[in-house]
C-alpha atoms as a PDB file:
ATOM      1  CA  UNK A   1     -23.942 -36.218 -19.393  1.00  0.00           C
ATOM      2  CA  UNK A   2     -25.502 -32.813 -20.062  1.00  0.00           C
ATOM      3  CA  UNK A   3     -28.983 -34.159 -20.155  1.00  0.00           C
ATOM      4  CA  UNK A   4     -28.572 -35.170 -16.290  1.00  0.00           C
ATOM      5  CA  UNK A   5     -30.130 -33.377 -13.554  1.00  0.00           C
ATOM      6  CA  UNK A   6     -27.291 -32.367 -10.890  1.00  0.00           C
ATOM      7  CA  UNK A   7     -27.646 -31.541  -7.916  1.00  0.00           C
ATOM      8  CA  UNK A   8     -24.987 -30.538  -5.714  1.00  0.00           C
ATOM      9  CA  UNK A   9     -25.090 -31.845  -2.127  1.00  0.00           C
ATOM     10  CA  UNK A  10     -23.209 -28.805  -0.551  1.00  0.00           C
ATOM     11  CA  UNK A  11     -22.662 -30.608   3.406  1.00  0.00           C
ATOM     12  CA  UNK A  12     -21.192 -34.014   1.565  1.00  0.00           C
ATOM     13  CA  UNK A  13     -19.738 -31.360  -1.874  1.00  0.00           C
ATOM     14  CA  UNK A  14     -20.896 -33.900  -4.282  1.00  0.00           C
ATOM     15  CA  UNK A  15     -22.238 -33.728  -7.446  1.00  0.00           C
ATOM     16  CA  UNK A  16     -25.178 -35.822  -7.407  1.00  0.00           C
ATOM     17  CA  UNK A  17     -26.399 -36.545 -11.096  1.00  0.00           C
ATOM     18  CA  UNK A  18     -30.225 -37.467 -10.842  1.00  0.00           C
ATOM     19  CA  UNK A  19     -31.882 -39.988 -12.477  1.00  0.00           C
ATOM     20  CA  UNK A  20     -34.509 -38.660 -15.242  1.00  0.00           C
ATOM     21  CA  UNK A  21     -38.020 -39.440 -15.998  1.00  0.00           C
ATOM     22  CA  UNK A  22     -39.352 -41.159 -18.866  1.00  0.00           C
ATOM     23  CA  UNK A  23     -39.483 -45.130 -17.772  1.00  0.00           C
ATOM     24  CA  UNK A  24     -41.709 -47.024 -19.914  1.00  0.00           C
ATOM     25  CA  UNK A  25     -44.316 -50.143 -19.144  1.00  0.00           C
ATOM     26  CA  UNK A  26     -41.396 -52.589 -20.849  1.00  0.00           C
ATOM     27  CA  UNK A  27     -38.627 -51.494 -18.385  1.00  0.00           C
ATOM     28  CA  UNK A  28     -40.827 -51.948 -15.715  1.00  0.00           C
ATOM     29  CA  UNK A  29     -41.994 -55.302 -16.686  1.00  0.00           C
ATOM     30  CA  UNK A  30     -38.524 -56.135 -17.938  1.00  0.00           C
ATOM     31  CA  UNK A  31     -36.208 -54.896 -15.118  1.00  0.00           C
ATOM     32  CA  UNK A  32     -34.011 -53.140 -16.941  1.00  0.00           C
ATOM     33  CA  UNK A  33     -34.025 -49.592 -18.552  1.00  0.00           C
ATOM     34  CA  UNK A  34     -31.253 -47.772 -20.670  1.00  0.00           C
ATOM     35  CA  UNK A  35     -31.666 -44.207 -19.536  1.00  0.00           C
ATOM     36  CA  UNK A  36     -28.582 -42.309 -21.320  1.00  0.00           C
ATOM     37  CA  UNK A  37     -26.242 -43.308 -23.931  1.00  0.00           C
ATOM     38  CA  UNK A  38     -24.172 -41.325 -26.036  1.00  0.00           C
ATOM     39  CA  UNK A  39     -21.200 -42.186 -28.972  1.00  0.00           C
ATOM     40  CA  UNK A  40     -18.557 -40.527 -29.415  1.00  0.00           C
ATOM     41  CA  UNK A  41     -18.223 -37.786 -26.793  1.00  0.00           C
ATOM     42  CA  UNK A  42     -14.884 -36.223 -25.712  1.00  0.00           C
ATOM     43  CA  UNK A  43     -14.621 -34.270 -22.284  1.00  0.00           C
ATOM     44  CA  UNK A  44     -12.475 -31.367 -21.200  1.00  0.00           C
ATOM     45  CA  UNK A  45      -9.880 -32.733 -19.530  1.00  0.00           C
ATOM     46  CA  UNK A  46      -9.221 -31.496 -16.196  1.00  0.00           C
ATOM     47  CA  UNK A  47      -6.647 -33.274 -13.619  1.00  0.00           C
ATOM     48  CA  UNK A  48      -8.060 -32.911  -9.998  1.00  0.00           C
ATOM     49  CA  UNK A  49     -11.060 -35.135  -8.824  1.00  0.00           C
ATOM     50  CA  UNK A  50     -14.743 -33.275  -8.931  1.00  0.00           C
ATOM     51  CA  UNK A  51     -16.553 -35.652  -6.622  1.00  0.00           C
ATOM     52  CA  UNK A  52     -19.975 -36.467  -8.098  1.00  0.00           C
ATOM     53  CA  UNK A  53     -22.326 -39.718  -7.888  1.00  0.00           C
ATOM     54  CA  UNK A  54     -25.155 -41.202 -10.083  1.00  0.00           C
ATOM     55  CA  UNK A  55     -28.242 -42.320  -8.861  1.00  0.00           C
ATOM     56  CA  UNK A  56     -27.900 -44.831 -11.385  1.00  0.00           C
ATOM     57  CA  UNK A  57     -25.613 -47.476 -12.861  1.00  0.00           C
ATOM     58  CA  UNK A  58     -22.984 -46.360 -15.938  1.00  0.00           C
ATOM     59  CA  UNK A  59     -20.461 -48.163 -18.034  1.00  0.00           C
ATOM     60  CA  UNK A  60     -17.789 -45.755 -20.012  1.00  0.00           C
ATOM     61  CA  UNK A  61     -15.369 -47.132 -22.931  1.00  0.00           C
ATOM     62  CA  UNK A  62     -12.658 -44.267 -23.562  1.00  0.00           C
ATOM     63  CA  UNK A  63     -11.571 -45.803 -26.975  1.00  0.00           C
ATOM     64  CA  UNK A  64      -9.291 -42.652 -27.337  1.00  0.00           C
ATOM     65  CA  UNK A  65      -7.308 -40.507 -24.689  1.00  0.00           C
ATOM     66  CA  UNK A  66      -5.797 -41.281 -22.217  1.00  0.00           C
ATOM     67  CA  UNK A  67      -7.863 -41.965 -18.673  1.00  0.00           C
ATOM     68  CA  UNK A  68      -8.036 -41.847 -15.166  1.00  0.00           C
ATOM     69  CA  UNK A  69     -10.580 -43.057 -12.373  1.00  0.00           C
ATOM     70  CA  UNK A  70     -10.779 -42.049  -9.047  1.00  0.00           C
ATOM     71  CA  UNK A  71     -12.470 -42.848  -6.031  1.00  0.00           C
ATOM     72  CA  UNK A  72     -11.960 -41.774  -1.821  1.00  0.00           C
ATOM     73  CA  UNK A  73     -10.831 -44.943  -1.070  1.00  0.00           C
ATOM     74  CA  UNK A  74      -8.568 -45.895  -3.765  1.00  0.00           C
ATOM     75  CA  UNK A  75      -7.526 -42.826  -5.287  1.00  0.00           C
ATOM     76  CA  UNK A  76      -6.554 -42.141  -8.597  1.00  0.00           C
ATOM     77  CA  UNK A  77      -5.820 -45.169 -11.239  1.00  0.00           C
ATOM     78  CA  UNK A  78      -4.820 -44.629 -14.650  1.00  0.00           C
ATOM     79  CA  UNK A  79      -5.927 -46.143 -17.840  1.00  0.00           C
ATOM     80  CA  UNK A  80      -5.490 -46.314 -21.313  1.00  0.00           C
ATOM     81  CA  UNK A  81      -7.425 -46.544 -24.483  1.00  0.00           C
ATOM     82  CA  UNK A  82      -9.186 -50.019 -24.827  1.00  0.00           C
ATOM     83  CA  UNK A  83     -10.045 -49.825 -21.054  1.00  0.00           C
ATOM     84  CA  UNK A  84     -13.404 -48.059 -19.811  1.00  0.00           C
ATOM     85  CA  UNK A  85     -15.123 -47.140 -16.608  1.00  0.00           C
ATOM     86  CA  UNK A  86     -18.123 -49.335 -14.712  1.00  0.00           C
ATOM     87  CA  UNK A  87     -19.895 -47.633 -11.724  1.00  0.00           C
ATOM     88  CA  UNK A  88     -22.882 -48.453  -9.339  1.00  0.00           C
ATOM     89  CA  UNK A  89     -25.442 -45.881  -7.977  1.00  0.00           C
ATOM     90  CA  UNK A  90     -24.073 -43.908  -4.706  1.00  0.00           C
ATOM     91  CA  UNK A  91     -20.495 -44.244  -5.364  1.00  0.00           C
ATOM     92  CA  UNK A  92     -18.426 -40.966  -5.377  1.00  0.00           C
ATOM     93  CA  UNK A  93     -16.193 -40.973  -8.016  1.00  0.00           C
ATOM     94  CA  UNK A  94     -14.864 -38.983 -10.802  1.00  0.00           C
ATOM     95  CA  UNK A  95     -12.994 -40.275 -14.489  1.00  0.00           C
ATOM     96  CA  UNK A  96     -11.672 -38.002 -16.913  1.00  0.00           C
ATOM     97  CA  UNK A  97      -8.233 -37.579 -18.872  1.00  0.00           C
ATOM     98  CA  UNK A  98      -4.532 -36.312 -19.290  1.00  0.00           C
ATOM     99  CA  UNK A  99      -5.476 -34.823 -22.611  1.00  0.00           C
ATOM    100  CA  UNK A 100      -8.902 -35.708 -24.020  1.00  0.00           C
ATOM    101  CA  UNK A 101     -11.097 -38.558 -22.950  1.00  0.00           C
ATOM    102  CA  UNK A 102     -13.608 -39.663 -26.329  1.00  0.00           C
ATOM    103  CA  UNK A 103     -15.976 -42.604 -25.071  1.00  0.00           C
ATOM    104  CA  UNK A 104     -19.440 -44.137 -25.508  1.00  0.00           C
ATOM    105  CA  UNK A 105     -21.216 -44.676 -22.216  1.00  0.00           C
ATOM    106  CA  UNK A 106     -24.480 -45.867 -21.692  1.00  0.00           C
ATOM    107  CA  UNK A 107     -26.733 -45.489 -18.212  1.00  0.00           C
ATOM    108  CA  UNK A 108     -28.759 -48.184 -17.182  1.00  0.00           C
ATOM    109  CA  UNK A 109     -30.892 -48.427 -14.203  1.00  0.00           C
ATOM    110  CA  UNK A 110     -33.373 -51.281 -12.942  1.00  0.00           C
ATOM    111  CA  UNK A 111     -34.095 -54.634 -10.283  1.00  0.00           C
ATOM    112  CA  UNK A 112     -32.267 -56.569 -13.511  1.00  0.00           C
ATOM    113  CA  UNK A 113     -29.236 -54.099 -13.073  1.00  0.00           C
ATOM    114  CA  UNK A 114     -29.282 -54.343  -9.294  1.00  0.00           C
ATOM    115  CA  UNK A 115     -29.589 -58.332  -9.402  1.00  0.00           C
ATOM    116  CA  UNK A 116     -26.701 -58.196 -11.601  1.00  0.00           C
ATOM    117  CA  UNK A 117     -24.257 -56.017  -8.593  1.00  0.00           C
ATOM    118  CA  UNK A 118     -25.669 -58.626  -5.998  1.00  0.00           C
ATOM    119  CA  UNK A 119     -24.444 -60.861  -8.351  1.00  0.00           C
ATOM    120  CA  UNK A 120     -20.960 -59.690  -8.818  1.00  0.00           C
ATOM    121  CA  UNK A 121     -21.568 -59.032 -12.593  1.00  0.00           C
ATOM    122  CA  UNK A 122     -21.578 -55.571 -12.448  1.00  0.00           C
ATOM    123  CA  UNK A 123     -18.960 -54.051  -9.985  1.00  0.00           C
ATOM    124  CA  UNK A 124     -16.948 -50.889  -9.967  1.00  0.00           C
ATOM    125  CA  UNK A 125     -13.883 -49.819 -10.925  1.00  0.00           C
ATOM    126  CA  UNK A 126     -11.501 -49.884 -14.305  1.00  0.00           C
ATOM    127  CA  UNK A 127     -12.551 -52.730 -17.048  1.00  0.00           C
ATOM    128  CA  UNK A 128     -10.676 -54.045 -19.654  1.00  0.00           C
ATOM    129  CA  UNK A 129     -13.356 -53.495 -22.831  1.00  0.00           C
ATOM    130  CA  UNK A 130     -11.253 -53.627 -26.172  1.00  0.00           C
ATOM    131  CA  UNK A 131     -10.296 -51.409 -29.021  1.00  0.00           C
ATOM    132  CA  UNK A 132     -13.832 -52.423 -30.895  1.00  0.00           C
ATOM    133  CA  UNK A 133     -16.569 -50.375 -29.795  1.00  0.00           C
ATOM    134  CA  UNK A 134     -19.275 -52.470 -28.534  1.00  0.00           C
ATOM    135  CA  UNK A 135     -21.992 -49.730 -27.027  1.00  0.00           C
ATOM    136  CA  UNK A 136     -22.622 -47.483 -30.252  1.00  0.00           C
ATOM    137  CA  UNK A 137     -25.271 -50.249 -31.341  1.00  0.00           C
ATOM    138  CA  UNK A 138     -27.010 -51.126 -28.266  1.00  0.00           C
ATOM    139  CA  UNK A 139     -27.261 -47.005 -27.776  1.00  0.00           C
ATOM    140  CA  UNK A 140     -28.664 -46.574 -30.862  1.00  0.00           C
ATOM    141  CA  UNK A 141     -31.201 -49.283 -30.632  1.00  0.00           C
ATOM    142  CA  UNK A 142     -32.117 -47.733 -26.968  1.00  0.00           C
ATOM    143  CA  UNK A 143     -32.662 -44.138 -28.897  1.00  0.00           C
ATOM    144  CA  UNK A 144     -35.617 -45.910 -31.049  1.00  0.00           C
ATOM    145  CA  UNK A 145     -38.831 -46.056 -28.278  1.00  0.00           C
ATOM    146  CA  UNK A 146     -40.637 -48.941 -29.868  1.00  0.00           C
ATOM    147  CA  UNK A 147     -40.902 -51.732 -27.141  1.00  0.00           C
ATOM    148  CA  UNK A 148     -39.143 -54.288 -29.506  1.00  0.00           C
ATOM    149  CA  UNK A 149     -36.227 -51.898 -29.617  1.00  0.00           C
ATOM    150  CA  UNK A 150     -36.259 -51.580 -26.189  1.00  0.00           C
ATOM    151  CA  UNK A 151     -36.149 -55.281 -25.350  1.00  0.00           C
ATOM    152  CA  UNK A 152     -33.078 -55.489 -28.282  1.00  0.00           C
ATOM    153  CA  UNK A 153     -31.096 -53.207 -26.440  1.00  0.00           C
ATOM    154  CA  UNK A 154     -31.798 -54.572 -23.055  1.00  0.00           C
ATOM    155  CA  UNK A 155     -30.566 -58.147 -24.547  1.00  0.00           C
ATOM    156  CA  UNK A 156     -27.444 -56.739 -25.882  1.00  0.00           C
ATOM    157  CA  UNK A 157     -26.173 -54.609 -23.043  1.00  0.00           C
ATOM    158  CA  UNK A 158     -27.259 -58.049 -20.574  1.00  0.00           C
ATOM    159  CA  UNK A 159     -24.766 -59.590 -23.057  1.00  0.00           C
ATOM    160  CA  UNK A 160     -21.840 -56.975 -22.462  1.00  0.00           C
ATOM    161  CA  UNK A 161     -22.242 -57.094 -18.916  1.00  0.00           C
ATOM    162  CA  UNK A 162     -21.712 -60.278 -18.848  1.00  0.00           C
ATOM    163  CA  UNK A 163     -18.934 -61.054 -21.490  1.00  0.00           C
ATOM    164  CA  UNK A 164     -16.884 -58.220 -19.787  1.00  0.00           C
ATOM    165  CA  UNK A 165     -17.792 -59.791 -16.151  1.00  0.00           C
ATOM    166  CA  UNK A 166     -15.810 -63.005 -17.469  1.00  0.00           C
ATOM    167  CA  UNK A 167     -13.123 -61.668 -19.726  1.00  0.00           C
ATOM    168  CA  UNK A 168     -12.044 -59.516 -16.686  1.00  0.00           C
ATOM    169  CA  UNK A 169     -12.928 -62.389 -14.162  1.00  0.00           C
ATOM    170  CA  UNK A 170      -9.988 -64.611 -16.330  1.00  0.00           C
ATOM    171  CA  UNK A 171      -7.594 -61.513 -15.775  1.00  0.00           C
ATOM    172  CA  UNK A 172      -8.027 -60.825 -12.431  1.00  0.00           C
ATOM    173  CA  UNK A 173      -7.415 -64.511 -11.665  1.00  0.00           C
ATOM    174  CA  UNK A 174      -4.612 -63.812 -13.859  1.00  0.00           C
ATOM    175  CA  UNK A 175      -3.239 -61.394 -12.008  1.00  0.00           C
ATOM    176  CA  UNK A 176      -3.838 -62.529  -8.754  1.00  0.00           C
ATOM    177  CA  UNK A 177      -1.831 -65.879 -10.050  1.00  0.00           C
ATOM    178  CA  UNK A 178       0.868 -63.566 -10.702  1.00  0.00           C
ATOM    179  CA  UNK A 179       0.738 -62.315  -7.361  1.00  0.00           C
ATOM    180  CA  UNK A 180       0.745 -65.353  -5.290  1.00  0.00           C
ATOM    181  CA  UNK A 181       3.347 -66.827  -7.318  1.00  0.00           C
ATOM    182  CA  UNK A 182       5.380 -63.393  -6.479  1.00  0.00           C
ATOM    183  CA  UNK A 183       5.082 -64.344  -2.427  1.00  0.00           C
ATOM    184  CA  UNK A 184       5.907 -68.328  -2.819  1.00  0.00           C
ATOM    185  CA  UNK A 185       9.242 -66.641  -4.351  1.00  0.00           C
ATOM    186  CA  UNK A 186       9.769 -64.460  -1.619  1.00  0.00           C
ATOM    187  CA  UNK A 187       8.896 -67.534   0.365  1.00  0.00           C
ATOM    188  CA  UNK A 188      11.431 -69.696  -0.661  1.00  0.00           C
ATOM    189  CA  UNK A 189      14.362 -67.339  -0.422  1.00  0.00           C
ATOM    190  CA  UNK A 190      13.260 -66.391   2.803  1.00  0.00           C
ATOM    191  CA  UNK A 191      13.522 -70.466   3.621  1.00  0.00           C
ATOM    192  CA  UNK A 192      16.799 -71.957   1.751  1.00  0.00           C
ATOM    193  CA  UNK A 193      17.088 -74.824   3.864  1.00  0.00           C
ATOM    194  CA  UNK A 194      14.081 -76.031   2.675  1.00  0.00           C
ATOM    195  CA  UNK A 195      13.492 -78.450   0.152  1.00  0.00           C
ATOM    196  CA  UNK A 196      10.001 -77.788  -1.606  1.00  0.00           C
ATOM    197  CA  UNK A 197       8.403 -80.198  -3.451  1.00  0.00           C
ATOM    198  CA  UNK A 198       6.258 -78.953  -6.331  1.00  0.00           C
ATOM    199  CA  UNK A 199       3.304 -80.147  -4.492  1.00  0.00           C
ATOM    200  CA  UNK A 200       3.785 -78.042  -1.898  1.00  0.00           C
ATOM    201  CA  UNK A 201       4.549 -74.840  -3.930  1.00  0.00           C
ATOM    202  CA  UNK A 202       1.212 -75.493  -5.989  1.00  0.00           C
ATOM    203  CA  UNK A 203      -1.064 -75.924  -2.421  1.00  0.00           C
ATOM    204  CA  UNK A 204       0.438 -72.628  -1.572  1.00  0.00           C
ATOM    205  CA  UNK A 205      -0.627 -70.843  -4.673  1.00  0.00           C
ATOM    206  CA  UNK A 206      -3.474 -72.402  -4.803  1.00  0.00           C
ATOM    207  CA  UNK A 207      -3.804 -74.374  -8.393  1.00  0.00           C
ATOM    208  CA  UNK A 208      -3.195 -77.927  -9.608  1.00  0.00           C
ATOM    209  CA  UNK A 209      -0.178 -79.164  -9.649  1.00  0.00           C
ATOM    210  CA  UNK A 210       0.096 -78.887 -14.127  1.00  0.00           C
ATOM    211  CA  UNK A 211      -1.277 -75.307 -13.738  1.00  0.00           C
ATOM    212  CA  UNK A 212       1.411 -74.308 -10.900  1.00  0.00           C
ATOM    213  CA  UNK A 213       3.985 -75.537 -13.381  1.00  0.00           C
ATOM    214  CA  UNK A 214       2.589 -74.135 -16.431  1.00  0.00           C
ATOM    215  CA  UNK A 215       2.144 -70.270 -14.579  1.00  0.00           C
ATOM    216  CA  UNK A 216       5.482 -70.809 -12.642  1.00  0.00           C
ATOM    217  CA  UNK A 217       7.930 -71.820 -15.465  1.00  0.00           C
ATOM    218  CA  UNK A 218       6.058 -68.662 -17.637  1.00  0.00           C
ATOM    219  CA  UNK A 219       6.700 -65.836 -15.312  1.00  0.00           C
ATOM    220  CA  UNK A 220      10.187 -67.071 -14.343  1.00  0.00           C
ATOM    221  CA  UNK A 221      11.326 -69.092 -17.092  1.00  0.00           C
ATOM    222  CA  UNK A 222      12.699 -71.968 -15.039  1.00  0.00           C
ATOM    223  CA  UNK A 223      10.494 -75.135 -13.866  1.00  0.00           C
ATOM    224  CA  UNK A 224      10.191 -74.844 -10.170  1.00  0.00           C
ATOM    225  CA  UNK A 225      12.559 -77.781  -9.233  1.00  0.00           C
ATOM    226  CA  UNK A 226      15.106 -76.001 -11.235  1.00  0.00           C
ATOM    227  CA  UNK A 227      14.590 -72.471  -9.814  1.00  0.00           C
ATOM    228  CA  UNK A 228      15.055 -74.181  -6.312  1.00  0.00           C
ATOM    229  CA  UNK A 229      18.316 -75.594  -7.641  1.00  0.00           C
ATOM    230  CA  UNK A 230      19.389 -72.573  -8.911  1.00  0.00           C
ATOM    231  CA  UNK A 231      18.474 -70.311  -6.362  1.00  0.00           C
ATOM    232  CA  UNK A 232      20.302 -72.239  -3.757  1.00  0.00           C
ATOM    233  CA  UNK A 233      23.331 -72.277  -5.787  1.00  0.00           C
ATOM    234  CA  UNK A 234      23.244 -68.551  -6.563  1.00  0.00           C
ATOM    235  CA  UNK A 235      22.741 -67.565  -2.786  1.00  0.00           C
ATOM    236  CA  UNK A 236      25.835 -70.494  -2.238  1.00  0.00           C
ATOM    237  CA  UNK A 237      27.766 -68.409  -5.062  1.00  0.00           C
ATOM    238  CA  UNK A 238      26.982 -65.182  -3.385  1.00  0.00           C
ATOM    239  CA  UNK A 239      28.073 -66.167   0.098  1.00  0.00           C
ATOM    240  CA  UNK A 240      31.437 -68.140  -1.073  1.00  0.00           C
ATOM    241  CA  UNK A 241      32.139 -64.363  -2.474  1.00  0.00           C
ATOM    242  CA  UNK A 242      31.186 -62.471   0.080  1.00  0.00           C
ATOM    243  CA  UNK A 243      31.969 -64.630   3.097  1.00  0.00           C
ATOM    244  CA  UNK A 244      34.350 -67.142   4.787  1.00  0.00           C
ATOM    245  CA  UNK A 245      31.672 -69.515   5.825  1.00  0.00           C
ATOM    246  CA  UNK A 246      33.051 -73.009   5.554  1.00  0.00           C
ATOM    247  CA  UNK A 247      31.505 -75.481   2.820  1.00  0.00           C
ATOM    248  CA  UNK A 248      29.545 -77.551   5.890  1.00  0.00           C
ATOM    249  CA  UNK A 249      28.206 -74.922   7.472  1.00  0.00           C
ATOM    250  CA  UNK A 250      27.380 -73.480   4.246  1.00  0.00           C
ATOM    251  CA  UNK A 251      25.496 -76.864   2.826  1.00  0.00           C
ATOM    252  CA  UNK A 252      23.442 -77.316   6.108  1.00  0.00           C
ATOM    253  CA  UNK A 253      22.267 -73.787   5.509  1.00  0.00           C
ATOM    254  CA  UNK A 254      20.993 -74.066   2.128  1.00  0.00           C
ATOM    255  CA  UNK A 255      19.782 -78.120   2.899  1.00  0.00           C
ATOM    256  CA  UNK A 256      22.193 -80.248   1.786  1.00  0.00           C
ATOM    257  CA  UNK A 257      22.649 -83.381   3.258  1.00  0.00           C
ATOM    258  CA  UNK A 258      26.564 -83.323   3.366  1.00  0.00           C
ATOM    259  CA  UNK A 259      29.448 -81.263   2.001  1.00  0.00           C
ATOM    260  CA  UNK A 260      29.854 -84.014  -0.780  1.00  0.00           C
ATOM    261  CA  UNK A 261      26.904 -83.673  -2.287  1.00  0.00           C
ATOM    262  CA  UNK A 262      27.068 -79.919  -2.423  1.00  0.00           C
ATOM    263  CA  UNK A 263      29.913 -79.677  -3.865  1.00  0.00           C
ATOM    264  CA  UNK A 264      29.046 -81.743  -6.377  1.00  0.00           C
ATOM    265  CA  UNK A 265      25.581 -80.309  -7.184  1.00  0.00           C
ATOM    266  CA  UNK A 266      27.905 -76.604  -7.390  1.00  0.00           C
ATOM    267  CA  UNK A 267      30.471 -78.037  -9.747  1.00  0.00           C
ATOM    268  CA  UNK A 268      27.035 -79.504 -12.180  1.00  0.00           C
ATOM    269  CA  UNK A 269      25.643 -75.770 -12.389  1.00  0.00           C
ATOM    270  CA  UNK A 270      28.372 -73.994 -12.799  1.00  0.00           C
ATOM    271  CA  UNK A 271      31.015 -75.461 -13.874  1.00  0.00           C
ATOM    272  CA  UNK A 272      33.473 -74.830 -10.576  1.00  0.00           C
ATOM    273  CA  UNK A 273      34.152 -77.008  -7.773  1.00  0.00           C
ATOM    274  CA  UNK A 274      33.137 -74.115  -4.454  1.00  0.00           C
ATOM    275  CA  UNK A 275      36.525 -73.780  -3.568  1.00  0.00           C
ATOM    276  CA  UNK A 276      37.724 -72.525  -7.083  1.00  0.00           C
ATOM    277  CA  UNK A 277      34.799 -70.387  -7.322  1.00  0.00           C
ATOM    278  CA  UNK A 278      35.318 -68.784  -4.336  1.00  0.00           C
ATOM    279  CA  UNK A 279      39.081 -68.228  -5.641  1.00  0.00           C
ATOM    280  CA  UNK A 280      37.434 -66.638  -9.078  1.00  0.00           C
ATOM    281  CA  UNK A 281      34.807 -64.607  -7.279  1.00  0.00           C
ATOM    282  CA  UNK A 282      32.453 -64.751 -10.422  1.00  0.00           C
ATOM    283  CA  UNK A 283      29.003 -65.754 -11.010  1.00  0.00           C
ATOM    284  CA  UNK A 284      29.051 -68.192 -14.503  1.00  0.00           C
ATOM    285  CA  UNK A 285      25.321 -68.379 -14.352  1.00  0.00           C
ATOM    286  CA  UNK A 286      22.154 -65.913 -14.553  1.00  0.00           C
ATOM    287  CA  UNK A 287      20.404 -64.875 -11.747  1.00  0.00           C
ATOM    288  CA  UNK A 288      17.230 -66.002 -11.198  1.00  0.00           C
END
């Protein structure tokens, strides 16, 4: 970002890169202008945080290297090739790489680009962008000054914004499926007296009762009524082997209703009645 004015705020020891003249009548009246871009540009690499901020917006696809992005509050993430950086005026930061970091980045400014952070479109932080690299054409239509040019490019990087605002909406909700699906586990060890009906497990997690199943059986490989079964036999196999707890007490931990029925559910799964398990003192099943 050579062509940038900095500025270094010695009391906050920032680097604060200034936004350049040169606005036209079109970015007024459109709300959006494309200040920088560049293709193809690979930094030194150096491993401790500069601390610098733009007075304008940025998006950075490292489509070789190897990256990281860091911030105060979060610290330092790592990334890899495919992923890129998106920032927002005033936010101290600094992204660079283990070896080399080649990207394309483009800075934007504008009411259009602000709208679009109010929004939620445009937020900081890592984003997943892809192997194909998507700003070389919108930064070489911004290069050309004609006014139709302009308005091209301003079209197409709307368009990136956005596409990249919902492909990494769908993996955040991916993740954060993951994630609560992580705690109702921890949840139901923590309870295994409890009998949970699938219903309950998806109001937890928050999703419909197919989409529970669908997420739950994927990142566990069991359907959730047969986790529960198997859990509470693996935690009955691991206390008949570690323990002397007697099969009643045992059952009216884990929620059976009586001995019987216990035992019987034990001998289904694994193939032992509890008493001649506990006389083996081996597990005959995965666990979960």
């Amino acid at each position: 970002m050579s062509n940038l004015i900095i500025e270094d705020n010695l009391l906050r020891k920032v680097r604060i890169y200034k936004l350049l003249k040169g606005q036209q009548k079109i970015h007024d009246d459109y709300g959006l202008w494309i200040c920088l871009g560049k293709a193809g540009c690979t930094s030194v690499a150096h491993h401790d945080p500069i601390p610098r901020s733009f007075e304008f917006y940025n998006i950075s696809h490292m489509w070789k290297g190897r990256g990281w992005f860091w911030t105060p509050k979060e610290g330092r993430n790592n990334f890899n090739a495919g992923y890129g950086v998106m920032l927002q005026p005033g936010l101290t930061h600094d992204y660079n790489g283990y070896d080399s970091y080649t990207e394309d980045f483009i800075c934007f400014t504008g009411p259009l680009a602000d709208r679009m952070a109010r929004s939620g479109i445009i937020t900081p932080g890592i984003k997943k962008i892809g192997p194909l690299r998507l700003l070389p054409p919108i930064i070489e239509m911004a290069s050309n000054p004609s006014r139709d040019s302009q308005i091209k490019a301003n079209i197409a990087l709307q368009n990136i914004l956005v596409k990249l605002y919902f492909e990494n909406l769908h993996d955040e909700k991916k993740s954060s499926s993951n994630d609560a699906i992580e705690n109702l586990i921890q949840e139901i060890i923590s309870t295994p007296s409890k009998w949970w009906t699938v219903s309950e497990m998806a109001e937890t997690v928050n999703l419909s009762i197919n989409q529970f199943i669908k997420v739950f059986t994927k990142q566990t490989g069991l359907t959730p009524k047969k986790y529960i079964d198997t859990l509470k036999i693996k935690l009955a196999a691991e206390t008949l082997h570690n323990s002397s707890e007697n099969l009643a007490q045992l059952a009216a931990r884990l929620g059976y209703r009586d001995p019987f029925h216990f035992s019987k559910r034990f001998k289904e799964i694994t193939g032992f009645s509890p008493a001649n398990y506990r006389q083996q003192g081996k597990c005959p099943f995965k666990t979960v």
